[in-house]
C-alpha atoms as a PDB file:
ATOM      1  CA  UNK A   1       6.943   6.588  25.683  1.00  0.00           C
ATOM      2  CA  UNK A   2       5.555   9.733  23.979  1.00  0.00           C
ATOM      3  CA  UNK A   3       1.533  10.246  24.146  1.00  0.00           C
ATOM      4  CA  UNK A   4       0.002  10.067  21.137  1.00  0.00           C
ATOM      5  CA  UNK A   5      -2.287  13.001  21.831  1.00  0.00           C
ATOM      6  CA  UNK A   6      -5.561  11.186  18.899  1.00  0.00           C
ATOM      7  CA  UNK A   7      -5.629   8.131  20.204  1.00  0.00           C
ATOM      8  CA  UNK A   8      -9.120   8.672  21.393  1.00  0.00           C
ATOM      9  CA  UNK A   9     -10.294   9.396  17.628  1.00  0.00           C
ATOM     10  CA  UNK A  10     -11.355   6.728  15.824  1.00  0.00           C
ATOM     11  CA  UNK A  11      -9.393   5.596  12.752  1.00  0.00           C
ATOM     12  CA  UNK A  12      -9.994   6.879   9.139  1.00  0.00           C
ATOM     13  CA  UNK A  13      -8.468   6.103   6.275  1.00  0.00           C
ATOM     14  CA  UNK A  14      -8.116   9.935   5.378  1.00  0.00           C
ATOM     15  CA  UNK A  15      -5.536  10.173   8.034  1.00  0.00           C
ATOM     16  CA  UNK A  16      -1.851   9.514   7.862  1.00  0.00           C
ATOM     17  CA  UNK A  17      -0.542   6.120   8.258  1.00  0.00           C
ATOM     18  CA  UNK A  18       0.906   4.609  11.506  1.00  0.00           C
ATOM     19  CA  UNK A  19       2.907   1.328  10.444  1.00  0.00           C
ATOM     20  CA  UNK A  20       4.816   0.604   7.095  1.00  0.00           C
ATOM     21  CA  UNK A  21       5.074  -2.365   5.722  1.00  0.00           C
ATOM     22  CA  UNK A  22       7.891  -3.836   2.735  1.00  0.00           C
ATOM     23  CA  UNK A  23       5.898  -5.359   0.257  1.00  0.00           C
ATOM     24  CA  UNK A  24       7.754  -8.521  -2.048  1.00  0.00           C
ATOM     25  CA  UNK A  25       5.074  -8.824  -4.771  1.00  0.00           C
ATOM     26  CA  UNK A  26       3.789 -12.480  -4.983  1.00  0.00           C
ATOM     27  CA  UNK A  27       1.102 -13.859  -7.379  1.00  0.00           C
ATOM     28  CA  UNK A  28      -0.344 -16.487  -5.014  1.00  0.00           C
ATOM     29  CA  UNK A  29      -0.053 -14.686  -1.668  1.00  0.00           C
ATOM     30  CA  UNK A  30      -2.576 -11.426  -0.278  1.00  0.00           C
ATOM     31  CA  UNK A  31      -0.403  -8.928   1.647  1.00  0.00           C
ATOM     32  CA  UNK A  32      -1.170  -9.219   5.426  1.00  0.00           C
ATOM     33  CA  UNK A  33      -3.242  -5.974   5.776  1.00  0.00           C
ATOM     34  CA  UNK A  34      -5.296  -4.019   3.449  1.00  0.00           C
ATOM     35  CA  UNK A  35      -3.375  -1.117   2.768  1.00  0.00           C
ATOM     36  CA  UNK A  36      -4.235   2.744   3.141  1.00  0.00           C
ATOM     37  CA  UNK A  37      -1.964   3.581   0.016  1.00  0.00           C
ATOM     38  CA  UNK A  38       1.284   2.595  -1.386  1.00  0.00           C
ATOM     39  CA  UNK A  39       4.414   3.909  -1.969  1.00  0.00           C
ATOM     40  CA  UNK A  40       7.752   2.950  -4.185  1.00  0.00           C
ATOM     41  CA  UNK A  41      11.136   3.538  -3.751  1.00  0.00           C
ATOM     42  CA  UNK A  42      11.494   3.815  -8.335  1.00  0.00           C
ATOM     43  CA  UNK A  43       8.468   4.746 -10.405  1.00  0.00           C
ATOM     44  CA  UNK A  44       6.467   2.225 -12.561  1.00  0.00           C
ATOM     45  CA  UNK A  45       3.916   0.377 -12.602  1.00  0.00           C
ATOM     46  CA  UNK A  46       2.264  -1.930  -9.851  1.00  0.00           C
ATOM     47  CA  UNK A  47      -0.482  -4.494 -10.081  1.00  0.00           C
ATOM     48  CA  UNK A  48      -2.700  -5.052  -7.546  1.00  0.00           C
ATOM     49  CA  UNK A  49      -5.902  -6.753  -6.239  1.00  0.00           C
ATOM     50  CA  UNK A  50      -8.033  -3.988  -4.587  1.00  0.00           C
ATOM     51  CA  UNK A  51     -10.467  -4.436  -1.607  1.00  0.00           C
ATOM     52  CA  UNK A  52     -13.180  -4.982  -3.861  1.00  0.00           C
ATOM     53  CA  UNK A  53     -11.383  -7.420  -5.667  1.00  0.00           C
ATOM     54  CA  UNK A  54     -10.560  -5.879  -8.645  1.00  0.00           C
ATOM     55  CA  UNK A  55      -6.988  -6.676 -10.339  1.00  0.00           C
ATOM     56  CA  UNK A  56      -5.428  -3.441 -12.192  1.00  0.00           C
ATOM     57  CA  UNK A  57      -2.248  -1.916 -13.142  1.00  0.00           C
ATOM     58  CA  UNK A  58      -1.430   1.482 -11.600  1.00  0.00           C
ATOM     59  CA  UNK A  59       1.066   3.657 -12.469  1.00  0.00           C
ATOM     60  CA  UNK A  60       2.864   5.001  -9.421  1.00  0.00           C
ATOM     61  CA  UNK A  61       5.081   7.697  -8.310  1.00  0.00           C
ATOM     62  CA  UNK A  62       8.637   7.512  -6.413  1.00  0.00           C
ATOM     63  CA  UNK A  63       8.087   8.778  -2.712  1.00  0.00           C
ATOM     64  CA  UNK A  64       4.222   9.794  -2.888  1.00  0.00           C
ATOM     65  CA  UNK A  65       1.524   8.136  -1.417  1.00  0.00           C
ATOM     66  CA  UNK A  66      -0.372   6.800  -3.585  1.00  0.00           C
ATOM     67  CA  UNK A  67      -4.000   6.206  -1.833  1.00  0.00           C
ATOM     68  CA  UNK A  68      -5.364   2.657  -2.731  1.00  0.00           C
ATOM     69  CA  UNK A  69      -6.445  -0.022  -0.710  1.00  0.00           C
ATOM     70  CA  UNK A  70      -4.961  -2.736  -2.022  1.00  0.00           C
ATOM     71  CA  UNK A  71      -4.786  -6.650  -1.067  1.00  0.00           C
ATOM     72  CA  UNK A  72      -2.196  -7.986  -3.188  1.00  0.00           C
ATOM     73  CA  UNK A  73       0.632  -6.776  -4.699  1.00  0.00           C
ATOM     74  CA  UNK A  74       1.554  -9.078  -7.849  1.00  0.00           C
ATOM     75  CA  UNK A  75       4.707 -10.290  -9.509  1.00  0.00           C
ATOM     76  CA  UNK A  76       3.367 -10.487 -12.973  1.00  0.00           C
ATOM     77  CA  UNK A  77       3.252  -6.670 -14.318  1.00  0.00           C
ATOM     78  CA  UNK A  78       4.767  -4.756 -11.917  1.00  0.00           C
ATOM     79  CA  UNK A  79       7.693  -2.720 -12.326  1.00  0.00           C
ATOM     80  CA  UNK A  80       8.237  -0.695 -10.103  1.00  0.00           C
ATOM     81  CA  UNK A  81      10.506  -1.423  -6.891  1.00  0.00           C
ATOM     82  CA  UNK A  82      10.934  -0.485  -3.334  1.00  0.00           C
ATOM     83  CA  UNK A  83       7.163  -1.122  -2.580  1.00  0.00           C
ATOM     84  CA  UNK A  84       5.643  -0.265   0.794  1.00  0.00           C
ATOM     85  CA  UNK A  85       2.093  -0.704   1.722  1.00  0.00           C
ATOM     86  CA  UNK A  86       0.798   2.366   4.176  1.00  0.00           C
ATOM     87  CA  UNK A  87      -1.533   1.754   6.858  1.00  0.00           C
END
């Protein structure tokens, strides 16, 4: 097993993410982590429920991390596809 030489820092969301996680976008159902950012395999737009609860439509890039804590990930309005939640 290789060391992971921070493991003794604490976590911050400023640093890169650890885990990955395929995202199906669902109107009833919260994703099971709040996310660092997001990412999409085609551009378009994404709406989510952030931390603080607010529901918006972002815009988002193919292959960039896009930094957002989100906690859903909704059917209704989003377009783009491929979507991964960072954390």
């Amino acid at each position: 097993m290789p060391v992971d030489r921070y493991a003794a820092f604490s976590r911050a969301p400023s640093l890169p993410a650890t885990s990955v996680q395929e995202i199906v976008p669902d109107d009833a159902a919260d994703i099971a982590h709040v996310s660092l950012a997001l990412n999409v395999a085609t551009p378009g737009n994404v709406r989510v429920t952030t931390l603080d609860g607010d529901v918006v439509d972002v815009e988002v890039a193919a292959g960039v991390a896009f930094p957002l804590r989100v906690s859903r990930v909704w059917a209704t309005g989003t377009t783009a596809t491929g979507i991964r939640a960072l954390y």
